[in-house]
Structure formats: C-alpha cells, structure tokens
PDB file of N, CA and C in Angstrom:
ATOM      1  N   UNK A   1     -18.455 -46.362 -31.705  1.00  0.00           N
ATOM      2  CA  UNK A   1     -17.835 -45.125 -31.273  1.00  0.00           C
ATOM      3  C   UNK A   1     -18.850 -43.986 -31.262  1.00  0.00           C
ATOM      4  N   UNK A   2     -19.839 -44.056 -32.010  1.00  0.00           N
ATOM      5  CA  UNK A   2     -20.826 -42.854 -31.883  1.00  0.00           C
ATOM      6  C   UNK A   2     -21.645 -42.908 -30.946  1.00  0.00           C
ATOM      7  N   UNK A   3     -21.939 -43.663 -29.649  1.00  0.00           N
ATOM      8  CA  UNK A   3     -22.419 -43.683 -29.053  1.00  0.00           C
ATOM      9  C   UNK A   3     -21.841 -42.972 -27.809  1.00  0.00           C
ATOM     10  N   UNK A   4     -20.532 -42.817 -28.201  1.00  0.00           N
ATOM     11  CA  UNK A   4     -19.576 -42.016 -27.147  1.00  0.00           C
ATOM     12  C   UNK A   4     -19.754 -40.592 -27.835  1.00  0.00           C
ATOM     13  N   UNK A   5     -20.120 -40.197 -28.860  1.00  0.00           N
ATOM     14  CA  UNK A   5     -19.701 -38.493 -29.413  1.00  0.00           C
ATOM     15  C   UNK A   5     -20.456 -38.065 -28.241  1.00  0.00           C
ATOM     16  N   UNK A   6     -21.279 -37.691 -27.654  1.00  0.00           N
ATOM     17  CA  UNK A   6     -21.764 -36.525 -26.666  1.00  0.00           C
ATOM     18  C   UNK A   6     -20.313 -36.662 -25.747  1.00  0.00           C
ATOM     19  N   UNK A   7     -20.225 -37.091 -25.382  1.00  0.00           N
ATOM     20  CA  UNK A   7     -19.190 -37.337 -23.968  1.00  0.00           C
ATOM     21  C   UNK A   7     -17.826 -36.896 -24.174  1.00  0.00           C
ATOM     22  N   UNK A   8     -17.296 -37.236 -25.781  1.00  0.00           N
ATOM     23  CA  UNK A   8     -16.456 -36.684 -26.700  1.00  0.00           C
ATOM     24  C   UNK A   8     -16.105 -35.399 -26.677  1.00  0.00           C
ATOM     25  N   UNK A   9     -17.513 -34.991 -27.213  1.00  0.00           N
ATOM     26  CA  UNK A   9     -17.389 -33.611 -27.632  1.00  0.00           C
ATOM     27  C   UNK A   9     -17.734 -32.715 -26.281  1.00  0.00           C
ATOM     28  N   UNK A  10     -18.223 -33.278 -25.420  1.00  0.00           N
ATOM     29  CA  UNK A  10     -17.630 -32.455 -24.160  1.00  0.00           C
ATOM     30  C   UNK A  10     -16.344 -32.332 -23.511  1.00  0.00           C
ATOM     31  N   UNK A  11     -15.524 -33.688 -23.916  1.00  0.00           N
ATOM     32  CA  UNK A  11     -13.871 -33.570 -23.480  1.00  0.00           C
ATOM     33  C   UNK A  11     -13.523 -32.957 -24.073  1.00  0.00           C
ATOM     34  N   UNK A  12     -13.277 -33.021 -25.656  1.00  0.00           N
ATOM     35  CA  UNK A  12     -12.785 -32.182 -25.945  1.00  0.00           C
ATOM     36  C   UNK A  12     -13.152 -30.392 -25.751  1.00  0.00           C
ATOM     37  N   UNK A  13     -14.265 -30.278 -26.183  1.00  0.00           N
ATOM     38  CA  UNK A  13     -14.552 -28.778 -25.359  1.00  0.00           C
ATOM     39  C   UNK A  13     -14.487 -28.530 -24.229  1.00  0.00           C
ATOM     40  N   UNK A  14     -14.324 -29.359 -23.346  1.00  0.00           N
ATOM     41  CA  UNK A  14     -13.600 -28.893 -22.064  1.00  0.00           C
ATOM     42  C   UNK A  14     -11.650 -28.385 -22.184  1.00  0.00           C
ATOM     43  N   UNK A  15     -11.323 -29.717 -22.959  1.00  0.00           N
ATOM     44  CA  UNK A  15      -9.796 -29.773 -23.244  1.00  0.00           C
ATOM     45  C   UNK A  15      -9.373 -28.444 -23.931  1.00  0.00           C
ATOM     46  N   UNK A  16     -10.214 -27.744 -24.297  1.00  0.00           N
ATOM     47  CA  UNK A  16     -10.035 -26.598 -25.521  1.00  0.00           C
ATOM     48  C   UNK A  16      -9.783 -25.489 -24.807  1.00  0.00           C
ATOM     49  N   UNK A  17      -9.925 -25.613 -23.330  1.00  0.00           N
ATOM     50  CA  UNK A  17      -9.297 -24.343 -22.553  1.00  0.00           C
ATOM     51  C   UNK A  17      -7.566 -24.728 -22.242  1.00  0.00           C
ATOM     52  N   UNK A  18      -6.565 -23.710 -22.337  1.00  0.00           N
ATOM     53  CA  UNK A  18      -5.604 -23.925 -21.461  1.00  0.00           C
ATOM     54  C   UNK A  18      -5.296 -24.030 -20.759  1.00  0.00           C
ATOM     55  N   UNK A  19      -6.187 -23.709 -19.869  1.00  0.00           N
ATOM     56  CA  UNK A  19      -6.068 -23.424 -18.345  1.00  0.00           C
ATOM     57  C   UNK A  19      -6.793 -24.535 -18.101  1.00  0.00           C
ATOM     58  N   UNK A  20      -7.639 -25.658 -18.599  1.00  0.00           N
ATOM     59  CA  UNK A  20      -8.173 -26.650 -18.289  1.00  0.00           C
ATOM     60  C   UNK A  20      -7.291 -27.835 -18.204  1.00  0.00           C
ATOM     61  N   UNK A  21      -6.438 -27.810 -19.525  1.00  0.00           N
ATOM     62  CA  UNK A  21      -5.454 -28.589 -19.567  1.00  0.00           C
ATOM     63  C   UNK A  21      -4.079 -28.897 -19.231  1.00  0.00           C
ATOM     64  N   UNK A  22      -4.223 -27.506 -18.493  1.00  0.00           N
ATOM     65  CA  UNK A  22      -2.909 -27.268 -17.644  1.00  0.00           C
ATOM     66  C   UNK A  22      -2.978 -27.731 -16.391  1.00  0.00           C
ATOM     67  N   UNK A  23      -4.791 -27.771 -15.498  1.00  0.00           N
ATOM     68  CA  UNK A  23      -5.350 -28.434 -14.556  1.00  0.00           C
ATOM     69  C   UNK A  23      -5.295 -29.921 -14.813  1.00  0.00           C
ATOM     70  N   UNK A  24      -5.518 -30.784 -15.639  1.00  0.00           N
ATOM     71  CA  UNK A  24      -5.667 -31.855 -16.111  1.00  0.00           C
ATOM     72  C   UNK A  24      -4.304 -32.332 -15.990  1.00  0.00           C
ATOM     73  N   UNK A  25      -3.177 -31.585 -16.683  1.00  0.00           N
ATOM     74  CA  UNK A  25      -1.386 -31.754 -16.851  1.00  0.00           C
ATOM     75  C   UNK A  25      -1.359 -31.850 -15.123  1.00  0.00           C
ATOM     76  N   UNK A  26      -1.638 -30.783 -14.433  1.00  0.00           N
ATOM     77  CA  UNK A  26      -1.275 -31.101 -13.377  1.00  0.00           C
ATOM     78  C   UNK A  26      -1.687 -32.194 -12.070  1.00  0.00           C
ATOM     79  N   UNK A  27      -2.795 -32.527 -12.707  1.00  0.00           N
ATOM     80  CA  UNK A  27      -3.736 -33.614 -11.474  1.00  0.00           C
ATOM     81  C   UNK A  27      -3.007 -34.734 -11.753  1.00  0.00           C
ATOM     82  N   UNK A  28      -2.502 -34.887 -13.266  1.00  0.00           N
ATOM     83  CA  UNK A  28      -2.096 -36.255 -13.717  1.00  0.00           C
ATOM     84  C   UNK A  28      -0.752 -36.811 -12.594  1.00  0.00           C
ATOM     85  N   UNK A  29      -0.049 -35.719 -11.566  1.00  0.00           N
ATOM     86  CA  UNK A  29       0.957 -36.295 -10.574  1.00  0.00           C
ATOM     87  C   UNK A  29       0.274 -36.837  -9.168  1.00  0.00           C
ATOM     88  N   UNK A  30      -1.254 -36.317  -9.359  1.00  0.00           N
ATOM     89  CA  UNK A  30      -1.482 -36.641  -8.334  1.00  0.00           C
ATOM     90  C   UNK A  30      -3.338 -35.629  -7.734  1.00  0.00           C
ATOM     91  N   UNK A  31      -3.411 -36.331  -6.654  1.00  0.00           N
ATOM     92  CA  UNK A  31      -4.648 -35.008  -6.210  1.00  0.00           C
ATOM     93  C   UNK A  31      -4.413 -34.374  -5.883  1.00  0.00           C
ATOM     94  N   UNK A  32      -4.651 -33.172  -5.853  1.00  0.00           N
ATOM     95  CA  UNK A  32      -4.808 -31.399  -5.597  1.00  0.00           C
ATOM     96  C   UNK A  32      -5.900 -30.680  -4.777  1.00  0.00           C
ATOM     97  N   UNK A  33      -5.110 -29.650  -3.951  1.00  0.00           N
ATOM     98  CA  UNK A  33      -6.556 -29.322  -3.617  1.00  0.00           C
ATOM     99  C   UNK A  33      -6.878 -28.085  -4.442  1.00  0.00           C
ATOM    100  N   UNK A  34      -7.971 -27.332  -4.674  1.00  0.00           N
ATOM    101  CA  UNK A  34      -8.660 -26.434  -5.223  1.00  0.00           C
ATOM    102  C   UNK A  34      -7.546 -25.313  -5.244  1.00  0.00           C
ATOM    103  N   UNK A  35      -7.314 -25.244  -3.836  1.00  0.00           N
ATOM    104  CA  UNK A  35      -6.659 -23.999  -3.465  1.00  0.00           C
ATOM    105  C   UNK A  35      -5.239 -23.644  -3.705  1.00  0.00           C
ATOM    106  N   UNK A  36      -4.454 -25.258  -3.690  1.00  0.00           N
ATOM    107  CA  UNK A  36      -3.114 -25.252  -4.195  1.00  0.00           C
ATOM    108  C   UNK A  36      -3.473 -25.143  -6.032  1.00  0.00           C
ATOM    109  N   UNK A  37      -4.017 -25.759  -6.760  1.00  0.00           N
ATOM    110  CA  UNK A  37      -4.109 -25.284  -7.973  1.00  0.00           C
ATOM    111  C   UNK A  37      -4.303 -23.618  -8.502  1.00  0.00           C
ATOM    112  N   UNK A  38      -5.761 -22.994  -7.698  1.00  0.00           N
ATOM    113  CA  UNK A  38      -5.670 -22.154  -7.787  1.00  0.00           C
ATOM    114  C   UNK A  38      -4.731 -21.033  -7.709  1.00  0.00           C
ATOM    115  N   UNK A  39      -3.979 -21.669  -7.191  1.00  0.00           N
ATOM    116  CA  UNK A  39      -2.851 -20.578  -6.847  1.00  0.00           C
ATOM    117  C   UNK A  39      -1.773 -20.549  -7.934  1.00  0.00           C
ATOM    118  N   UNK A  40      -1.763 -21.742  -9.105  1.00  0.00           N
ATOM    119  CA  UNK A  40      -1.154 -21.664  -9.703  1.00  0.00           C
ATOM    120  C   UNK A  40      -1.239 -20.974 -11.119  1.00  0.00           C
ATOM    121  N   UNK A  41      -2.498 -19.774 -10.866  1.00  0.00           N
ATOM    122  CA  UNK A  41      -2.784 -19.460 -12.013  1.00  0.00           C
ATOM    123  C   UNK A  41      -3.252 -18.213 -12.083  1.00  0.00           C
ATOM    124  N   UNK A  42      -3.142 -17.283 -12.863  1.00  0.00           N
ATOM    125  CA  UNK A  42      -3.428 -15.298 -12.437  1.00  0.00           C
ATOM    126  C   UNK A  42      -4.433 -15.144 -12.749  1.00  0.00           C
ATOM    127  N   UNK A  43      -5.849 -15.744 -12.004  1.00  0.00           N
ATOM    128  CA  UNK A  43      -7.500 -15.873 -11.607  1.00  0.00           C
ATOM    129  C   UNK A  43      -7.765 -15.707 -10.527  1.00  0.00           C
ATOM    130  N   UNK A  44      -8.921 -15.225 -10.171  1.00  0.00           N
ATOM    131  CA  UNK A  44      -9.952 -15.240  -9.010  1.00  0.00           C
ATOM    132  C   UNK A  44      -9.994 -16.811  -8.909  1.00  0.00           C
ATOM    133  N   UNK A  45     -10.313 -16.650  -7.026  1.00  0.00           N
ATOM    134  CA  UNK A  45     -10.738 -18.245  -7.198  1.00  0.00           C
ATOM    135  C   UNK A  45     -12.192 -18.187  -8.026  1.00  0.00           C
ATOM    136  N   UNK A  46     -12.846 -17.540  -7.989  1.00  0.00           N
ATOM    137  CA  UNK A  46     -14.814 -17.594  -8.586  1.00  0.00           C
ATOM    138  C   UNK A  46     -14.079 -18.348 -10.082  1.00  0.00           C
ATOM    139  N   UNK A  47     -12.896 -17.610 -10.722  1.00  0.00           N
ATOM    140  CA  UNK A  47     -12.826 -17.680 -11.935  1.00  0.00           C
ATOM    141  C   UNK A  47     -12.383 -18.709 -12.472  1.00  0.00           C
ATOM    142  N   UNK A  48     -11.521 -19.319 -11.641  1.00  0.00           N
ATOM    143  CA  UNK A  48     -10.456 -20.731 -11.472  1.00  0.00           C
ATOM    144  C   UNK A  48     -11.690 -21.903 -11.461  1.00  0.00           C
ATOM    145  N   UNK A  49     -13.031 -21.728 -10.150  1.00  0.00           N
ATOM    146  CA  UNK A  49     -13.875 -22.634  -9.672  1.00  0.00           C
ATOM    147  C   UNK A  49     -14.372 -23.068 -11.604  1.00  0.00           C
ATOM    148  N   UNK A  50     -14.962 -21.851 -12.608  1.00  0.00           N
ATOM    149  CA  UNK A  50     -15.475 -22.670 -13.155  1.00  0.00           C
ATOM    150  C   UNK A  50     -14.912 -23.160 -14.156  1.00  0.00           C
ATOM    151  N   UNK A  51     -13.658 -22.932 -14.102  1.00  0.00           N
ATOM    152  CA  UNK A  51     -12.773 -24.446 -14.963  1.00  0.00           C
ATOM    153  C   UNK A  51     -12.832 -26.037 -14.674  1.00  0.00           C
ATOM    154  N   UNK A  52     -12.723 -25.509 -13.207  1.00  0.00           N
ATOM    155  CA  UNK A  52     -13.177 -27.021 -12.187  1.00  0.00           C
ATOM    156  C   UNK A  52     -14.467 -27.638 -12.465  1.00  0.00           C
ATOM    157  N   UNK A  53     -15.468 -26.367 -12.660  1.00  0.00           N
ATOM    158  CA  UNK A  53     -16.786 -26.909 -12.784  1.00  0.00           C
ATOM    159  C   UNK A  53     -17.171 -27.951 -14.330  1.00  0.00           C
ATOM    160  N   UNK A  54     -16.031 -27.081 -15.317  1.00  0.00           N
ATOM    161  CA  UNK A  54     -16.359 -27.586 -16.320  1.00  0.00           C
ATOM    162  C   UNK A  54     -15.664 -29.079 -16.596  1.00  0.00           C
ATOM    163  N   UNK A  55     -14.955 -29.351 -16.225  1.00  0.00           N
ATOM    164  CA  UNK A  55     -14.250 -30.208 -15.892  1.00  0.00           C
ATOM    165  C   UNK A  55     -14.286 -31.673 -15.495  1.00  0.00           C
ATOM    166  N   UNK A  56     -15.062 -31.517 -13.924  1.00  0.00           N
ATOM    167  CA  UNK A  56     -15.714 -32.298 -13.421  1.00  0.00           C
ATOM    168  C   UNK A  56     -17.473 -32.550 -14.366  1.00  0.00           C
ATOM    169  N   UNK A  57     -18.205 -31.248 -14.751  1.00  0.00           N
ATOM    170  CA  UNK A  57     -19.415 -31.764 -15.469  1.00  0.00           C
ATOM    171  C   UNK A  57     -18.680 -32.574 -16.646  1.00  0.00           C
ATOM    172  N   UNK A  58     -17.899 -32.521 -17.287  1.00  0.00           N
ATOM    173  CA  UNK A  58     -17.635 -33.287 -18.343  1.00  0.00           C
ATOM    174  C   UNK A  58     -16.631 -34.761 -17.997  1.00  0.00           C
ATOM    175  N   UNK A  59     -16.664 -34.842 -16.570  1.00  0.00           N
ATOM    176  CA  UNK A  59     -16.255 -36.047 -16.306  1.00  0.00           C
ATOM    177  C   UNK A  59     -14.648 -36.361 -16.307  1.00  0.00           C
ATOM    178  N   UNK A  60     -14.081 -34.998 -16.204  1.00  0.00           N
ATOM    179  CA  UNK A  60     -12.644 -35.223 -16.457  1.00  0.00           C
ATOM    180  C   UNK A  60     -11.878 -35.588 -14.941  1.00  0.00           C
ATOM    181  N   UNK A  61     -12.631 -34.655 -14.235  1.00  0.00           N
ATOM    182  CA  UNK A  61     -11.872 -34.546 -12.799  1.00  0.00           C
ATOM    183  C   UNK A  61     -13.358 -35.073 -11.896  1.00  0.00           C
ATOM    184  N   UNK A  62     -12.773 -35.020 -10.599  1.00  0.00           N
ATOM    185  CA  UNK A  62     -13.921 -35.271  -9.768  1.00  0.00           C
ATOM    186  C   UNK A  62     -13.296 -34.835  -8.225  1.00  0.00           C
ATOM    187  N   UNK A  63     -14.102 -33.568  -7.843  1.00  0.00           N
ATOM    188  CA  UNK A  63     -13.701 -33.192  -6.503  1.00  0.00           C
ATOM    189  C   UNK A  63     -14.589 -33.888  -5.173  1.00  0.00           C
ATOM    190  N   UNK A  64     -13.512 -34.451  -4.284  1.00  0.00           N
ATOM    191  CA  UNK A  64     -14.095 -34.421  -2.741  1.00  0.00           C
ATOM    192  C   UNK A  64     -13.572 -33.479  -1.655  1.00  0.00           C
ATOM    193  N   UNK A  65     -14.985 -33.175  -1.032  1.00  0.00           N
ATOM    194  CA  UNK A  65     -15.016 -32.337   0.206  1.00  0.00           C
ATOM    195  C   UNK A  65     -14.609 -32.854   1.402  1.00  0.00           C
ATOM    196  N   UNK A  66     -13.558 -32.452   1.633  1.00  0.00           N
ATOM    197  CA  UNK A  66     -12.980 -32.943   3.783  1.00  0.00           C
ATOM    198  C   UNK A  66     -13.095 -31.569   4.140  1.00  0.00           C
ATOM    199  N   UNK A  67     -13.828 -31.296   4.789  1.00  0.00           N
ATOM    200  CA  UNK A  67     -13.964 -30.063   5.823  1.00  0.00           C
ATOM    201  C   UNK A  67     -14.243 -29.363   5.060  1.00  0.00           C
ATOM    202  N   UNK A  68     -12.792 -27.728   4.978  1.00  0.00           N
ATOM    203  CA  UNK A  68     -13.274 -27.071   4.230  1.00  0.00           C
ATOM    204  C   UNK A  68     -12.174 -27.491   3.029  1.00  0.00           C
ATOM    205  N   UNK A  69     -11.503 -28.008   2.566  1.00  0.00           N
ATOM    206  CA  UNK A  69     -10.832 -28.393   1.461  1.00  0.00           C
ATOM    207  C   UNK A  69     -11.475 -28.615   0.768  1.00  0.00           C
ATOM    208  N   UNK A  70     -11.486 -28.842  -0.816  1.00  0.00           N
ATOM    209  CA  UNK A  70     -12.073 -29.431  -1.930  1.00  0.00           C
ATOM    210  C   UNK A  70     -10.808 -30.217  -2.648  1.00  0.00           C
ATOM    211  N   UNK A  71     -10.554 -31.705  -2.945  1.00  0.00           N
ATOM    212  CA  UNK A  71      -9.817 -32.116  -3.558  1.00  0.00           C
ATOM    213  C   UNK A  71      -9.812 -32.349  -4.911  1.00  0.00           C
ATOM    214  N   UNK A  72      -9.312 -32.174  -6.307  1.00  0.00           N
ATOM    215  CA  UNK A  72      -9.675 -32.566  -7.297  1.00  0.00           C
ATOM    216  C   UNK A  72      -8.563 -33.635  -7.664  1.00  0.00           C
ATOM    217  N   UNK A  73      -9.215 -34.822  -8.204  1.00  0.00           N
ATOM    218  CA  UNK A  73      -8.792 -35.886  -8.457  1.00  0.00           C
ATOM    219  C   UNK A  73      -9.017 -35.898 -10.093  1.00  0.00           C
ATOM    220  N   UNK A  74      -8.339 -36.735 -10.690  1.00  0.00           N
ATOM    221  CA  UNK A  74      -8.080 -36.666 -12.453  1.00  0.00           C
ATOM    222  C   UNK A  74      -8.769 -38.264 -12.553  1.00  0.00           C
ATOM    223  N   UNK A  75      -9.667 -37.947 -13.840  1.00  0.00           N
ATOM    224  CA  UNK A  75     -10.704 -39.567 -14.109  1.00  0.00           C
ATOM    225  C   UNK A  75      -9.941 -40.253 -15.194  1.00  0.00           C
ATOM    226  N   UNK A  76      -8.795 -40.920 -15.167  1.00  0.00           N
ATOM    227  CA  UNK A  76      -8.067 -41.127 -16.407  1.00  0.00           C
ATOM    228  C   UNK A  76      -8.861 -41.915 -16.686  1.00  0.00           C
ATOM    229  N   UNK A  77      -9.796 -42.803 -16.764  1.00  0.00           N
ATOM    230  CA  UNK A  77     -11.398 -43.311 -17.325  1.00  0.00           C
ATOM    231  C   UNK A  77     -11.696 -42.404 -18.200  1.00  0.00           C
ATOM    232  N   UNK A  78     -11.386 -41.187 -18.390  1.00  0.00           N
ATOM    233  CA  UNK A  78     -12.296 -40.329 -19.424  1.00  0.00           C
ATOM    234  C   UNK A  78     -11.345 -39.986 -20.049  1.00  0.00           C
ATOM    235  N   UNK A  79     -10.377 -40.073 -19.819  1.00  0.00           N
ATOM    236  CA  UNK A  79      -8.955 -39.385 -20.625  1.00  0.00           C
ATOM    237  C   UNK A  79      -9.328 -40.583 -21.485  1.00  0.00           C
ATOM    238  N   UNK A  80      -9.283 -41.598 -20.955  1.00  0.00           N
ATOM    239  CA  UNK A  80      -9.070 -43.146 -21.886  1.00  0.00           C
ATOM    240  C   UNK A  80     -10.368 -43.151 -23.483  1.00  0.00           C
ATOM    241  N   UNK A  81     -11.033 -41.963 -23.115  1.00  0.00           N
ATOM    242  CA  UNK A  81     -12.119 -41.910 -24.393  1.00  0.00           C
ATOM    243  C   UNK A  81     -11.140 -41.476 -25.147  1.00  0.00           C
ATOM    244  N   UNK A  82     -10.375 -40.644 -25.189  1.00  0.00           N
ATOM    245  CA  UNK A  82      -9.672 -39.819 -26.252  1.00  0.00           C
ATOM    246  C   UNK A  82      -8.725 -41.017 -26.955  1.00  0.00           C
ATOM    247  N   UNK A  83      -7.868 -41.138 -25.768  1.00  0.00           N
ATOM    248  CA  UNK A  83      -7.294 -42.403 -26.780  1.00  0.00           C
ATOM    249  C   UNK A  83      -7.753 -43.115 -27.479  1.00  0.00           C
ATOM    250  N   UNK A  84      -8.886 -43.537 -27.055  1.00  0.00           N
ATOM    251  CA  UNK A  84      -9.754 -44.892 -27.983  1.00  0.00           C
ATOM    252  C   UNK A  84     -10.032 -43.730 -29.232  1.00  0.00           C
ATOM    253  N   UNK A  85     -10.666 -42.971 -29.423  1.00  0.00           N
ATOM    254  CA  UNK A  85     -10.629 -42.214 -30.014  1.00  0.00           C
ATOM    255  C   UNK A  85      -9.107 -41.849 -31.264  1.00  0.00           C
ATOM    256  N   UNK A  86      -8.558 -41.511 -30.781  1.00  0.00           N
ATOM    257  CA  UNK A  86      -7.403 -41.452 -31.339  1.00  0.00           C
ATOM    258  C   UNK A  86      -6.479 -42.199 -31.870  1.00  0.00           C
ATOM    259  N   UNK A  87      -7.034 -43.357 -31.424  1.00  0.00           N
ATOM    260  CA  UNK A  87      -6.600 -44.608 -31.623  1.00  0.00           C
ATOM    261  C   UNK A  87      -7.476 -45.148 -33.355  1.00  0.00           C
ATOM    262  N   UNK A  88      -8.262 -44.973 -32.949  1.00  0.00           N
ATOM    263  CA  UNK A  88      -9.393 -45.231 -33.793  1.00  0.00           C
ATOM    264  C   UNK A  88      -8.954 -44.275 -35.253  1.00  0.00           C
ATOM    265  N   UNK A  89      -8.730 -43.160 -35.243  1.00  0.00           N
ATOM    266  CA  UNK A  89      -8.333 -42.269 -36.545  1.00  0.00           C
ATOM    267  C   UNK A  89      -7.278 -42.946 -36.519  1.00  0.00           C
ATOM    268  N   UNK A  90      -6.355 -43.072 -35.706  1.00  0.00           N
ATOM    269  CA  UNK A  90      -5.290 -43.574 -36.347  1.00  0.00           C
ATOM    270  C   UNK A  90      -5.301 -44.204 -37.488  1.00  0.00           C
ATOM    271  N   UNK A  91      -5.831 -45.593 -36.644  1.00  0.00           N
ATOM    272  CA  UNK A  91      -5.825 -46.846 -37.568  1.00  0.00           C
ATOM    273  C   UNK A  91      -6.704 -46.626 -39.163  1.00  0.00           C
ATOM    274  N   UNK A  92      -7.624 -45.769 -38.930  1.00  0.00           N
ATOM    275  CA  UNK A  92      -7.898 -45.402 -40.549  1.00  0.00           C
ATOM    276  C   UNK A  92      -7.141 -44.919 -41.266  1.00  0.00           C
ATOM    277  N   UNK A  93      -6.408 -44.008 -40.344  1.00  0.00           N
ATOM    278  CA  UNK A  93      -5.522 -43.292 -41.732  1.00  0.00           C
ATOM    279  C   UNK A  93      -4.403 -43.855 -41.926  1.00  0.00           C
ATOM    280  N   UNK A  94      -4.068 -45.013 -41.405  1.00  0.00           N
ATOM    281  CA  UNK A  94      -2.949 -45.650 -41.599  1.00  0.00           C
ATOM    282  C   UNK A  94      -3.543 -46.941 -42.756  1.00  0.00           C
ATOM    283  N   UNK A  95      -4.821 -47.777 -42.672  1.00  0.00           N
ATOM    284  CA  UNK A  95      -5.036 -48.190 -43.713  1.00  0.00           C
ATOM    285  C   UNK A  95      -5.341 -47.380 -45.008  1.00  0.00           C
ATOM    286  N   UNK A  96      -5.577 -45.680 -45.006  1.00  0.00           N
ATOM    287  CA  UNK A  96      -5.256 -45.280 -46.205  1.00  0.00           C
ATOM    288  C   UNK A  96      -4.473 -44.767 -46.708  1.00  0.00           C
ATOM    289  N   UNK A  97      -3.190 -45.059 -46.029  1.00  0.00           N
ATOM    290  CA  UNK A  97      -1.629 -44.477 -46.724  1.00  0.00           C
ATOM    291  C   UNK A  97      -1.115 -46.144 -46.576  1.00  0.00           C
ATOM    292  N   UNK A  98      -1.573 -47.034 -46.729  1.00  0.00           N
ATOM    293  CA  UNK A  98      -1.154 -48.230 -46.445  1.00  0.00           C
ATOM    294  C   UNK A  98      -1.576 -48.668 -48.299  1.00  0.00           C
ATOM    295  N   UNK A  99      -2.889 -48.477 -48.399  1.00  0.00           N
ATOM    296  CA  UNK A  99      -3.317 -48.678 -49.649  1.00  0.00           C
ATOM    297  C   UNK A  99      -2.895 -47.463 -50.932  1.00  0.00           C
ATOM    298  N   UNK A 100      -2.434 -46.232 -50.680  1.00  0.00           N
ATOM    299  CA  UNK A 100      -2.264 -45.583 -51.371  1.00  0.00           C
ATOM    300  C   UNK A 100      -0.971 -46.165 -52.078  1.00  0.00           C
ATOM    301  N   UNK A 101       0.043 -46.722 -50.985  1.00  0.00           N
ATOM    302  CA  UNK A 101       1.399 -46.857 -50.908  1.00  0.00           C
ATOM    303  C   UNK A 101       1.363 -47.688 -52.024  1.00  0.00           C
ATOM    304  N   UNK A 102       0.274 -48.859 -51.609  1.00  0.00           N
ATOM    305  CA  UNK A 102       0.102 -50.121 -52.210  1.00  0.00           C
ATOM    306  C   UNK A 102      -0.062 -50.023 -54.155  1.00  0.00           C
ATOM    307  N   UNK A 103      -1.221 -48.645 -54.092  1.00  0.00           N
ATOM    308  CA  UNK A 103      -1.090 -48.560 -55.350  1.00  0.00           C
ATOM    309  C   UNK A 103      -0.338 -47.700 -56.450  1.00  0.00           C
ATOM    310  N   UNK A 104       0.533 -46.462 -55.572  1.00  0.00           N
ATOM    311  CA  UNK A 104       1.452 -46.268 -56.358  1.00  0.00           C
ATOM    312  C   UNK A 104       3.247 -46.811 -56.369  1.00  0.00           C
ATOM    313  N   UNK A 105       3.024 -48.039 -55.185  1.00  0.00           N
ATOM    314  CA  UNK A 105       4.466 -48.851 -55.464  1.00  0.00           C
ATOM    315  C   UNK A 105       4.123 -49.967 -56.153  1.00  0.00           C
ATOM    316  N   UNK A 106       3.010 -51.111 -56.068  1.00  0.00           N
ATOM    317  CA  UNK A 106       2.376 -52.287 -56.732  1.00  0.00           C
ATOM    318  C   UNK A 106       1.747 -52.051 -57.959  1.00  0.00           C
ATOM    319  N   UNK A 107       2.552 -52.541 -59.196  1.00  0.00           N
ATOM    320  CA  UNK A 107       1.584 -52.765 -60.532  1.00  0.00           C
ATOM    321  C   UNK A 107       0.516 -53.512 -61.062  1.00  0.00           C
ATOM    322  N   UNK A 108       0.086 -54.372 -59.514  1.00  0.00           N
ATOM    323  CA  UNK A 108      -0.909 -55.422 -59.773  1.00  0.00           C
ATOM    324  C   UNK A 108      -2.121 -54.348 -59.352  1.00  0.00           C
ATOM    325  N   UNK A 109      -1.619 -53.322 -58.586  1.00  0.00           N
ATOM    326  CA  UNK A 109      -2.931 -52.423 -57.837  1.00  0.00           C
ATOM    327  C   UNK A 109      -3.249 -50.926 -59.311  1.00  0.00           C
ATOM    328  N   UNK A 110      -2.400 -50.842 -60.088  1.00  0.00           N
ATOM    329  CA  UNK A 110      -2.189 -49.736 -60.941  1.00  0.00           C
ATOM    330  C   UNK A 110      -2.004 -50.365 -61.979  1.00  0.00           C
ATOM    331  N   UNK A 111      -2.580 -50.994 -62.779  1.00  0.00           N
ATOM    332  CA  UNK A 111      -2.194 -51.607 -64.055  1.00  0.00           C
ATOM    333  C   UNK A 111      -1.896 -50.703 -65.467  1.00  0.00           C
ATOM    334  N   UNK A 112      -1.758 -49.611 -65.248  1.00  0.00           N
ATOM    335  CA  UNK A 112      -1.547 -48.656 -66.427  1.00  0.00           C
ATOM    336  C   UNK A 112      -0.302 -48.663 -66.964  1.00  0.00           C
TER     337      UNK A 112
END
C-alpha cells in the first residue's frame, strides 16, 4: 500500500475541496461537459477550470476535447484507490476490537 501514498495523498487533497467532490458526486451519473457543470456552481468559469485541473492532475477525472466542448469523464480506477484504502483500515481496526473483545470477554486471554 505505500507504494500508492503519493497518488493517495493527492486524492485525497484533491477530495478535500467541496466543490471537487460535488464535481466527482456529479460525473459519477455520467459525462459532463465543462460548461454544463460549470454552471452548476457560483464561480467564474477561470475559477471552476481549476478544480477540473486539479482533478484530472490527480487522476480523478479525465477531460476530452470535440470541437469546442470539453467533456469530463469520472476515473472510478482512482476512486477504487480509496476503497482499497479504506478497506485496508478497516480490516485493522476490526482485528483490534476483535482482540480487545477477545480479551475482556475470554479468561483464557485475561487470566487475572
């Protein structure tokens, strides 16, 4: 898993905007273009673009150009780090409330 922290810690610092993850909430129905998103939010487009920018550099989204449109598409490939991720704490902290359990319900684990 540490070979993924750079990539990590750019999702998540990307994810750490609202307005990023409200872009992200919304791609997840589908692709978008720049301009219909933008519109869904009380920004300049300049200001909207570098949410997109950050976004796509961190591998979340990925826009294509037809004409003059820009489409942004959602990389659930990179979403899928988080889960593994999350997945991953899980399962630790579930083997240590698993063993805690173990030793204050089991007298073979607490012999006092």
């Amino acid at each position: 898993m540490a070979q993924y922290s750079a990539q990590l810690d750019g999702v998540f610092a990307a994810l750490a905007d609202p307005t990023r993850r409200e872009v992200v909430r919304r791609l997840g129905s589908g692709p978008t273009s720049v301009g219909d998103l933008a519109g869904e939010f009380p920004m300049t487009l300049p200001s909207f673009m570098k949410h997109v920018r950050t976004l796509e550099s961190n591998g979340l989204i990925r826009t294509v150009k037809s004409g003059r449109v820009r489409t942004c598409v959602l990389n659930r490939e990179r979403l899928a780090l988080v889960d593994d991720w999350l997945a991953e704490q899980r399962r630790v902290w579930e083997e240590r409330t698993d063993r805690l359990e173990r030793f204050v319900t089991d007298p073979k684990e607490n012999p006092r």
